[in-house]
Protein backbone atom coordinates (compact mmCIF):
# COMPACT_ATOMS: atom_id res chain seq x y z
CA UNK A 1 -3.43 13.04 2.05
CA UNK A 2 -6.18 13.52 -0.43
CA UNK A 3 -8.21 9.59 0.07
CA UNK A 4 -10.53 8.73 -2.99
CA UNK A 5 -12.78 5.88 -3.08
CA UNK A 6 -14.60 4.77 -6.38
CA UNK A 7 -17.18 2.30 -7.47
CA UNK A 8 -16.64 1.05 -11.09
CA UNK A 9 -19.55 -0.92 -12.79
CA UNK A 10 -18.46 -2.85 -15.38
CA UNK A 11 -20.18 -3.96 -18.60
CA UNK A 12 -20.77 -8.09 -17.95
CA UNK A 13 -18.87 -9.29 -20.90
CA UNK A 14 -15.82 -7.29 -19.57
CA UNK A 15 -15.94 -7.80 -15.75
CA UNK A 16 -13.57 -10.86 -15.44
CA UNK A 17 -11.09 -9.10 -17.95
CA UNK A 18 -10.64 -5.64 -16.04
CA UNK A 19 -7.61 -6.06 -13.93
CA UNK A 20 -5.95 -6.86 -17.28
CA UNK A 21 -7.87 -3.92 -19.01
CA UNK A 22 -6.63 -1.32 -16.25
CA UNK A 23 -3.20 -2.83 -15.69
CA UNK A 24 -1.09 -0.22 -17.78
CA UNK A 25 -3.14 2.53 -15.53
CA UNK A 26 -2.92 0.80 -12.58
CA UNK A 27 1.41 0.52 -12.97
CA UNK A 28 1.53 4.07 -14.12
CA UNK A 29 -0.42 5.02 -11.19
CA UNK A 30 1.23 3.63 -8.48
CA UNK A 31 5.00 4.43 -10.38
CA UNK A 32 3.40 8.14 -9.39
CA UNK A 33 5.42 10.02 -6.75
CA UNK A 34 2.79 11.53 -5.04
CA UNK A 35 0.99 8.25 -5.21
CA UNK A 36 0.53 6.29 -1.34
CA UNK A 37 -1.98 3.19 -2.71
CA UNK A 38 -3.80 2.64 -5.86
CA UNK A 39 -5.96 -0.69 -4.95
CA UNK A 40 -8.55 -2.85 -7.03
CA UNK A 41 -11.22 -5.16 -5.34
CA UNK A 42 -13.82 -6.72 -6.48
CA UNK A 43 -17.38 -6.20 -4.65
CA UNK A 44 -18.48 -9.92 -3.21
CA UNK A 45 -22.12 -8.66 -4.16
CA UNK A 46 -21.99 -7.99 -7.82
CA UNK A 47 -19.31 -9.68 -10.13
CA UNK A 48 -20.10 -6.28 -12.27
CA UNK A 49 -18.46 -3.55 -10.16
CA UNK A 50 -15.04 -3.04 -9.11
CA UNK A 51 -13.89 -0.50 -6.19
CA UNK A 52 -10.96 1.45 -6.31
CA UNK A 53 -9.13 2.64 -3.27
CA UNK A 54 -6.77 5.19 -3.96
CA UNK A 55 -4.42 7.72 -1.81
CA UNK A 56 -2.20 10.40 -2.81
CA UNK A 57 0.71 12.56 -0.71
CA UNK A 58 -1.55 16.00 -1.19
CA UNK A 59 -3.15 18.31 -3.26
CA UNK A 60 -0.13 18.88 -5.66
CA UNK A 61 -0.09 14.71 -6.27
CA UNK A 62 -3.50 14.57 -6.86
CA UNK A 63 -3.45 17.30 -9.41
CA UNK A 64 -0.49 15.63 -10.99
CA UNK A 65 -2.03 12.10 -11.71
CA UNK A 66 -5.52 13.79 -13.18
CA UNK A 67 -3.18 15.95 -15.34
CA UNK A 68 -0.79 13.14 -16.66
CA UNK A 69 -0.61 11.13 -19.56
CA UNK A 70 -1.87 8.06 -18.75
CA UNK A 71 -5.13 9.18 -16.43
CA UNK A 72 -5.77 11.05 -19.85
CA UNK A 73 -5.31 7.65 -22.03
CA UNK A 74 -7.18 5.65 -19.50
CA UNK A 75 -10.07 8.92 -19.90
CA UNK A 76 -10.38 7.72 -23.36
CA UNK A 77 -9.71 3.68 -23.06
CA UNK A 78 -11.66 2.93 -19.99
CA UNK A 79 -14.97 4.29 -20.35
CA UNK A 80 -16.23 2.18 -23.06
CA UNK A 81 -15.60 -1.28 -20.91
CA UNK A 82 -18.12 1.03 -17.96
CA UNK A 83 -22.00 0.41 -17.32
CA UNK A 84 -22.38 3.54 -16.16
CA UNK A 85 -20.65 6.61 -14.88
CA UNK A 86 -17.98 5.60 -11.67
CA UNK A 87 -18.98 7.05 -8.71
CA UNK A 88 -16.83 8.28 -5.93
CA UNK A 89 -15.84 9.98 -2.62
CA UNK A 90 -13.11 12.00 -2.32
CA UNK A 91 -11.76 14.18 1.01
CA UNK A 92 -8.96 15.28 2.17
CA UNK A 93 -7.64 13.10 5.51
CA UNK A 94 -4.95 14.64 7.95
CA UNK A 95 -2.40 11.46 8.04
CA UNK A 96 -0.24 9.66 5.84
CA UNK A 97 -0.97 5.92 5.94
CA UNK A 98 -3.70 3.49 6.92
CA UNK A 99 -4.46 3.15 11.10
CA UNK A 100 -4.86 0.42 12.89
CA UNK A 101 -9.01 -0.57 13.42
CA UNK A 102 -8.87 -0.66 17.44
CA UNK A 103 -12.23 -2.41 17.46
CA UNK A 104 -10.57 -5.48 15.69
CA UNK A 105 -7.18 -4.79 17.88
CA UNK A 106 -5.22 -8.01 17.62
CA UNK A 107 -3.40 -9.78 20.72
CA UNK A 108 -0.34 -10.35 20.84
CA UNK A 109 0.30 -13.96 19.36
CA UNK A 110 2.82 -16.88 20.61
């Protein structure tokens, strides 16, 4: 699966309104096929920046949602709500889903 992780600054007078200003990308996204996850969170740190986890099935998913209609709307509709220029990690994982963190391995409860 091709695993993308991106940190979105926000302009301060639009930070509390970007989960509304990305939902139409965000539905479209995640309606995708190809498309495993498509997650917003908001960093704990600074109320300004916004990180997006995102997964897709492979190569051919990933070049599907850069090429379709609404990653090119939200090209045009999301930038001007940005500080700056979103920055991001991107690789290519051999698996299909999240794993479980064995460090933080559960018990068995009741």
């Amino acid at each position: 699966m091709i695993f993308i992780t991106a940190k979105f600054r926000i302009l301060p007078e639009h930070a509390d309104r970007w989960p509304e200003i990305t939902r139409e990308f965000t539905e479209a996204t995640r309606a995708e096929p190809g498309c495993l996850w498509f997650d917003w969170s908001r960093s704990l740190d600074d109320p300004n920046e916004y990180v997006l986890v995102e997964a897709f099935r492979d190569d051919a998913a990933g070049a599907a949602h850069v090429q379709s209609a609404h990653f090119k709307q939200a090209q045009q509709t999301l930038p001007p709500h940005l500080a700056e220029t979103p920055r991001i990690v991107n690789t290519t994982v051999a698996q299909d889903d999240w794993s479980e963190l064995g460090e933080m391995a559960v018990p068995p409860r009741g």
